[in-house]
Protein backbone atom coordinates (compact mmCIF):
# COMPACT_ATOMS: atom_id res chain seq x y z
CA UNK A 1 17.90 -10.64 -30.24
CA UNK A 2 19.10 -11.98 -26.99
CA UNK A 3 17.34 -11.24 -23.56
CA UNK A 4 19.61 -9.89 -21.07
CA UNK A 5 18.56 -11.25 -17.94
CA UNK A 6 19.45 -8.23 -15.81
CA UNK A 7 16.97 -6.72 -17.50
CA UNK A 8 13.62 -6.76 -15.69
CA UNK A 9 11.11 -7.36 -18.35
CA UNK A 10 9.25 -4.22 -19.51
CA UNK A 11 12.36 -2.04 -18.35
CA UNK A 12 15.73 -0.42 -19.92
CA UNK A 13 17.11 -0.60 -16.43
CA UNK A 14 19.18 -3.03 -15.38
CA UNK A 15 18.86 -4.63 -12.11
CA UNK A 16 21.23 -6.77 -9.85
CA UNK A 17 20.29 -10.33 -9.69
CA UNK A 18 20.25 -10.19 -6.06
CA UNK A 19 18.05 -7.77 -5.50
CA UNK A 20 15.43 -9.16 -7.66
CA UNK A 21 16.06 -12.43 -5.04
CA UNK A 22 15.86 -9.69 -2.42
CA UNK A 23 12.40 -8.56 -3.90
CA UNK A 24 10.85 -12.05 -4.14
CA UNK A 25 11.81 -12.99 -0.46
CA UNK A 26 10.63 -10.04 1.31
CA UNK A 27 7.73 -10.45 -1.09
CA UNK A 28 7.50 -14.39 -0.04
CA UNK A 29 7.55 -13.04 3.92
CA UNK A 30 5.27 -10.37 3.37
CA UNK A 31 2.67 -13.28 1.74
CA UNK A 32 3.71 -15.29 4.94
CA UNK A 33 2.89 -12.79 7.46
CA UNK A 34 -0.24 -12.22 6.02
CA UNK A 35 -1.36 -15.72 5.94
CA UNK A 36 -0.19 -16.18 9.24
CA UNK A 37 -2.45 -13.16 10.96
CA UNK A 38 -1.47 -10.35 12.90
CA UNK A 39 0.70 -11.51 16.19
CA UNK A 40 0.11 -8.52 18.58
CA UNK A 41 -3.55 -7.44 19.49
CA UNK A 42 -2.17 -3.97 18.38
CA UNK A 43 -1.31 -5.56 14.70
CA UNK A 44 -5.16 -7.05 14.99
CA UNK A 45 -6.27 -3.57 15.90
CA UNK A 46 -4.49 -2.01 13.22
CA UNK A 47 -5.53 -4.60 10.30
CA UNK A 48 -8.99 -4.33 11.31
CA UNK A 49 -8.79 -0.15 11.20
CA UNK A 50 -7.01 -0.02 7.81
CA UNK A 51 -7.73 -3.11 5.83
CA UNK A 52 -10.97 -1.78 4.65
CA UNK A 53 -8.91 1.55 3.43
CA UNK A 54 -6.31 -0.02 1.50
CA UNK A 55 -8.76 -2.86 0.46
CA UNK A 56 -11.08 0.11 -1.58
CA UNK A 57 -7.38 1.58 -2.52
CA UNK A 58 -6.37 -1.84 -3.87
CA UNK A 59 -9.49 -2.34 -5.56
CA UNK A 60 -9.64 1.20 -7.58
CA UNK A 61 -6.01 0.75 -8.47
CA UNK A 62 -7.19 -2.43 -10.62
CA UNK A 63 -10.58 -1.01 -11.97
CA UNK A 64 -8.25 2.23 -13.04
CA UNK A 65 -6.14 0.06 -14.43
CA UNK A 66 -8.62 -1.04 -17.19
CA UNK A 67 -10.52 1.77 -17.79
CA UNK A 68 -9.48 3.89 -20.86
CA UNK A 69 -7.38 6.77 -20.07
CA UNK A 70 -8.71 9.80 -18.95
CA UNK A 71 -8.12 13.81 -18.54
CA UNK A 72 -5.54 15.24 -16.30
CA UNK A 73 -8.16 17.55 -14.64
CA UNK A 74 -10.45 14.40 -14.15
CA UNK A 75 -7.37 12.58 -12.87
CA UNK A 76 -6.64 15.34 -10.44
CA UNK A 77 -9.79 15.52 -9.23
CA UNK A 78 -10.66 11.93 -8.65
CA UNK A 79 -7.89 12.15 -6.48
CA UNK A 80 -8.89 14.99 -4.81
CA UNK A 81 -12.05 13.54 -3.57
CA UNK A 82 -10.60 9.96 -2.82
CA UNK A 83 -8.13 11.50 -0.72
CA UNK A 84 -10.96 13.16 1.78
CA UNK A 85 -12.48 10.11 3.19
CA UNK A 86 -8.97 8.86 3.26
CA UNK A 87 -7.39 11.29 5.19
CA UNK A 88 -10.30 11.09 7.70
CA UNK A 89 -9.90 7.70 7.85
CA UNK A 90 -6.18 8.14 8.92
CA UNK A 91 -6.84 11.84 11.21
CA UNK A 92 -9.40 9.28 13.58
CA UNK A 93 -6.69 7.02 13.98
CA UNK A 94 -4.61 10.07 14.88
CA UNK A 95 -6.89 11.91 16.88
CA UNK A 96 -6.86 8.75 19.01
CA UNK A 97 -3.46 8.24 19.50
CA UNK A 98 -2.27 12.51 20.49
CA UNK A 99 -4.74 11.85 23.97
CA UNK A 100 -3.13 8.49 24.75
CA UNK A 101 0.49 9.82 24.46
CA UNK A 102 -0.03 12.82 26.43
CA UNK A 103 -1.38 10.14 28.90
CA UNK A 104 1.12 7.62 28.88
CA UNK A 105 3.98 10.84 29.32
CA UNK A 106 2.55 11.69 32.50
């Protein structure tokens, strides 16, 4: 049988060739920016506050990956109590930022 390559592999869908060049190039300058560090002190300040987050988020998303499969309660609530400290994490950043607007309207 004959591979269709429209086809992205895995998939029934298929997918223009230039938007699978449109996925590797934002991709490709995504990679980019990230090797090339944050160019604002705002982007430092904001790479420092959630790279730790999405580092922990990154990391469970590949150990849940190999782990067997498990119940849809379990699921449900192992994302229950993963999203706590993360929407914490996000309220601080949030709780920071109401004060300095009201502020900077004045």
């Amino acid at each position: 049988m004959r591979r269709d390559p429209g086809r992205e592999a895995g998939r029934g869908k298929r997918v223009h060739p230039n938007l699978r060049k449109y996925r590797l190039a934002r991709v490709a300058c995504q990679l980019r920016e990230f090797r090339d560090g944050p160019r604002s002190p705002f982007g430092a300040l904001v790479t420092l506050f959630y790279g730790p987050l999405f580092a922990v988020i990154g990391a469970l998303n590949a150990a849940l990956a190999k782990l067997p499969c498990i119940p849809a309660a379990a699921s449900s609530a192992l994302g229950a109590v993963l999203w706590v400290p993360q929407a914490l994490h996000i309220a601080a950043l949030g709780a920071l930022c109401v004060p300095l607007k009201l502020a900077l309207r004045l």
